[in-house]
C-alpha atoms as a PDB file:
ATOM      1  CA  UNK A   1       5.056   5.376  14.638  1.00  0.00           C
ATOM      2  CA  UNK A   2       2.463   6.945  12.449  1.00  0.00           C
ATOM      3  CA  UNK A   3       2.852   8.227   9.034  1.00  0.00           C
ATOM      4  CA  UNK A   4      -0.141  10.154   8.947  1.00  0.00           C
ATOM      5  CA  UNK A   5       1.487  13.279  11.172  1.00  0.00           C
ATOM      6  CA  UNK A   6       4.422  13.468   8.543  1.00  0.00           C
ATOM      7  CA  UNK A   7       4.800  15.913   6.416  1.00  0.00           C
ATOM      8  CA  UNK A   8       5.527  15.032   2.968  1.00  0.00           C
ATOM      9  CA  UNK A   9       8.006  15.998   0.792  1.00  0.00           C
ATOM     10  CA  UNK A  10       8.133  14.440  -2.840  1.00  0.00           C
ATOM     11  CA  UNK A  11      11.067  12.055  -1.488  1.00  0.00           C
ATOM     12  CA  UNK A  12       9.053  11.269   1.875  1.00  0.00           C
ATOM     13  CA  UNK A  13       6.134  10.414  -0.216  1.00  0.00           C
ATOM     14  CA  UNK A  14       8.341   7.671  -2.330  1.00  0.00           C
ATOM     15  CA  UNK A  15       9.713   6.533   0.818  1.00  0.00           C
ATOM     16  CA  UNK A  16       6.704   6.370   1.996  1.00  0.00           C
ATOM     17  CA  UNK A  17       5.158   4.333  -1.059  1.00  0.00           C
ATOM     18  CA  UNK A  18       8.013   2.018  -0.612  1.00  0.00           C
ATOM     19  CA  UNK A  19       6.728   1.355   3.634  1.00  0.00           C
ATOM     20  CA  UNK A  20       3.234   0.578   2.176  1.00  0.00           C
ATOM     21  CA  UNK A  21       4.488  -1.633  -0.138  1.00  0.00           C
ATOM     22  CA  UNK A  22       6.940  -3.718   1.896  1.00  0.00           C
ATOM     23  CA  UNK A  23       3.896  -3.970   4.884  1.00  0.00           C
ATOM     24  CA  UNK A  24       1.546  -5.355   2.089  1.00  0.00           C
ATOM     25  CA  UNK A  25       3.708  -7.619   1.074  1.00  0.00           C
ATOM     26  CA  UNK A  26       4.278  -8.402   4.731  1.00  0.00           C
ATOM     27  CA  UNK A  27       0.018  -8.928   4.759  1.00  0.00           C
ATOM     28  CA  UNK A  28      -0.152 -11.000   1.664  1.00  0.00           C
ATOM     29  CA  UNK A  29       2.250 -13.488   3.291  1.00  0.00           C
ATOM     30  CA  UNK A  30       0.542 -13.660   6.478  1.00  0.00           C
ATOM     31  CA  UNK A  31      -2.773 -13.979   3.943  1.00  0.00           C
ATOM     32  CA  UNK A  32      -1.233 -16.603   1.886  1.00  0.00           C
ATOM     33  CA  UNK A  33      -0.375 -18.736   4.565  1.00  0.00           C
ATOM     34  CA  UNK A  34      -4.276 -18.632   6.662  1.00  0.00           C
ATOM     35  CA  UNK A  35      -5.617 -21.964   6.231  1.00  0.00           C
ATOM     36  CA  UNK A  36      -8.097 -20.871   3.492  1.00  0.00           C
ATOM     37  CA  UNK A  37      -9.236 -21.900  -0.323  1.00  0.00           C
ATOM     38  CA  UNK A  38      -6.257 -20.856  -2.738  1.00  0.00           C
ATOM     39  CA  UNK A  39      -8.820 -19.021  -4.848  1.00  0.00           C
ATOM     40  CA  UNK A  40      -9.961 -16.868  -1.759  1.00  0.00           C
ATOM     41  CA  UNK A  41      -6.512 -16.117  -0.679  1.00  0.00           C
ATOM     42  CA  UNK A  42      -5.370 -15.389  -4.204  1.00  0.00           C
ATOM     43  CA  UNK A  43      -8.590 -12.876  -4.125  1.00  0.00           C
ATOM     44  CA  UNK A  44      -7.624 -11.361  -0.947  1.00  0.00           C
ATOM     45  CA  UNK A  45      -3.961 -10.893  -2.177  1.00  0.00           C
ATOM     46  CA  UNK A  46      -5.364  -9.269  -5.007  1.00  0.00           C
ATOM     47  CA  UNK A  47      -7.780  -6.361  -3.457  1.00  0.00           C
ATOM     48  CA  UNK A  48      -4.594  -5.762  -1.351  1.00  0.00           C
ATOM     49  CA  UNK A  49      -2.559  -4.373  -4.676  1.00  0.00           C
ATOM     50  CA  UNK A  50      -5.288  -3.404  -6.371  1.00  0.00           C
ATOM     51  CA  UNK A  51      -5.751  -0.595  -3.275  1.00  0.00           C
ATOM     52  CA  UNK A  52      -1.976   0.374  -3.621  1.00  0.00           C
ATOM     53  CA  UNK A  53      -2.421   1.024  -7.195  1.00  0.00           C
ATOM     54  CA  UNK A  54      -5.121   3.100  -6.206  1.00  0.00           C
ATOM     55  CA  UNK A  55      -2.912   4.951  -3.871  1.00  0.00           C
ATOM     56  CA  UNK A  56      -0.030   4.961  -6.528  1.00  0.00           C
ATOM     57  CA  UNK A  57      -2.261   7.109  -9.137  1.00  0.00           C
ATOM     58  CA  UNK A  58      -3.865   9.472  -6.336  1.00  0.00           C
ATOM     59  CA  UNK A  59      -0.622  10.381  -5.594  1.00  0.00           C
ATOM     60  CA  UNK A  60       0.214  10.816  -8.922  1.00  0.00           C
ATOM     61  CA  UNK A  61      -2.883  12.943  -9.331  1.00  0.00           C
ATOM     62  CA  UNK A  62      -2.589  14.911  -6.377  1.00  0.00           C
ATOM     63  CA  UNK A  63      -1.537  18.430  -6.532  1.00  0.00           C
ATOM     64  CA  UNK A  64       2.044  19.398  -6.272  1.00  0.00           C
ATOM     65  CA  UNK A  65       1.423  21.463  -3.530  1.00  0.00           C
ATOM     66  CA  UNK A  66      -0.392  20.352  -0.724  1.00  0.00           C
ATOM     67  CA  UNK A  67      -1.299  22.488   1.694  1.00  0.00           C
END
């Protein structure tokens, strides 16, 4: 099911922060556990979050009505 079609309330949106989240850390698991360096999984694991925060402050920043 796609989240993209939903329409967002200010509750949706914090559930829907809270999907994202659990999914990455769903990814970084299946990341930490490839047969790779530590230091390149560790960097992998770490673009992951730092593109949630990201998403964190635009929604933060975006305007309360969004139409």
């Amino acid at each position: 099911m796609g989240l993209s079609g939903r329409r967002c309330t200010i509750m949706s949106v914090q559930e829907t922060l809270e999907e994202i989240d659990n999914k990455l850390d769903e990814v970084d698991a299946l990341v930490m556990s490839m047969p790779l360096q530590d230091s390149v999984k560790r960097d992998l694991v770490k673009h992951i979050y730092t593109m949630y925060a990201e998403l964190e402050e635009a929604v933060e920043l975006r305007p309360a009505d969004f139409n």
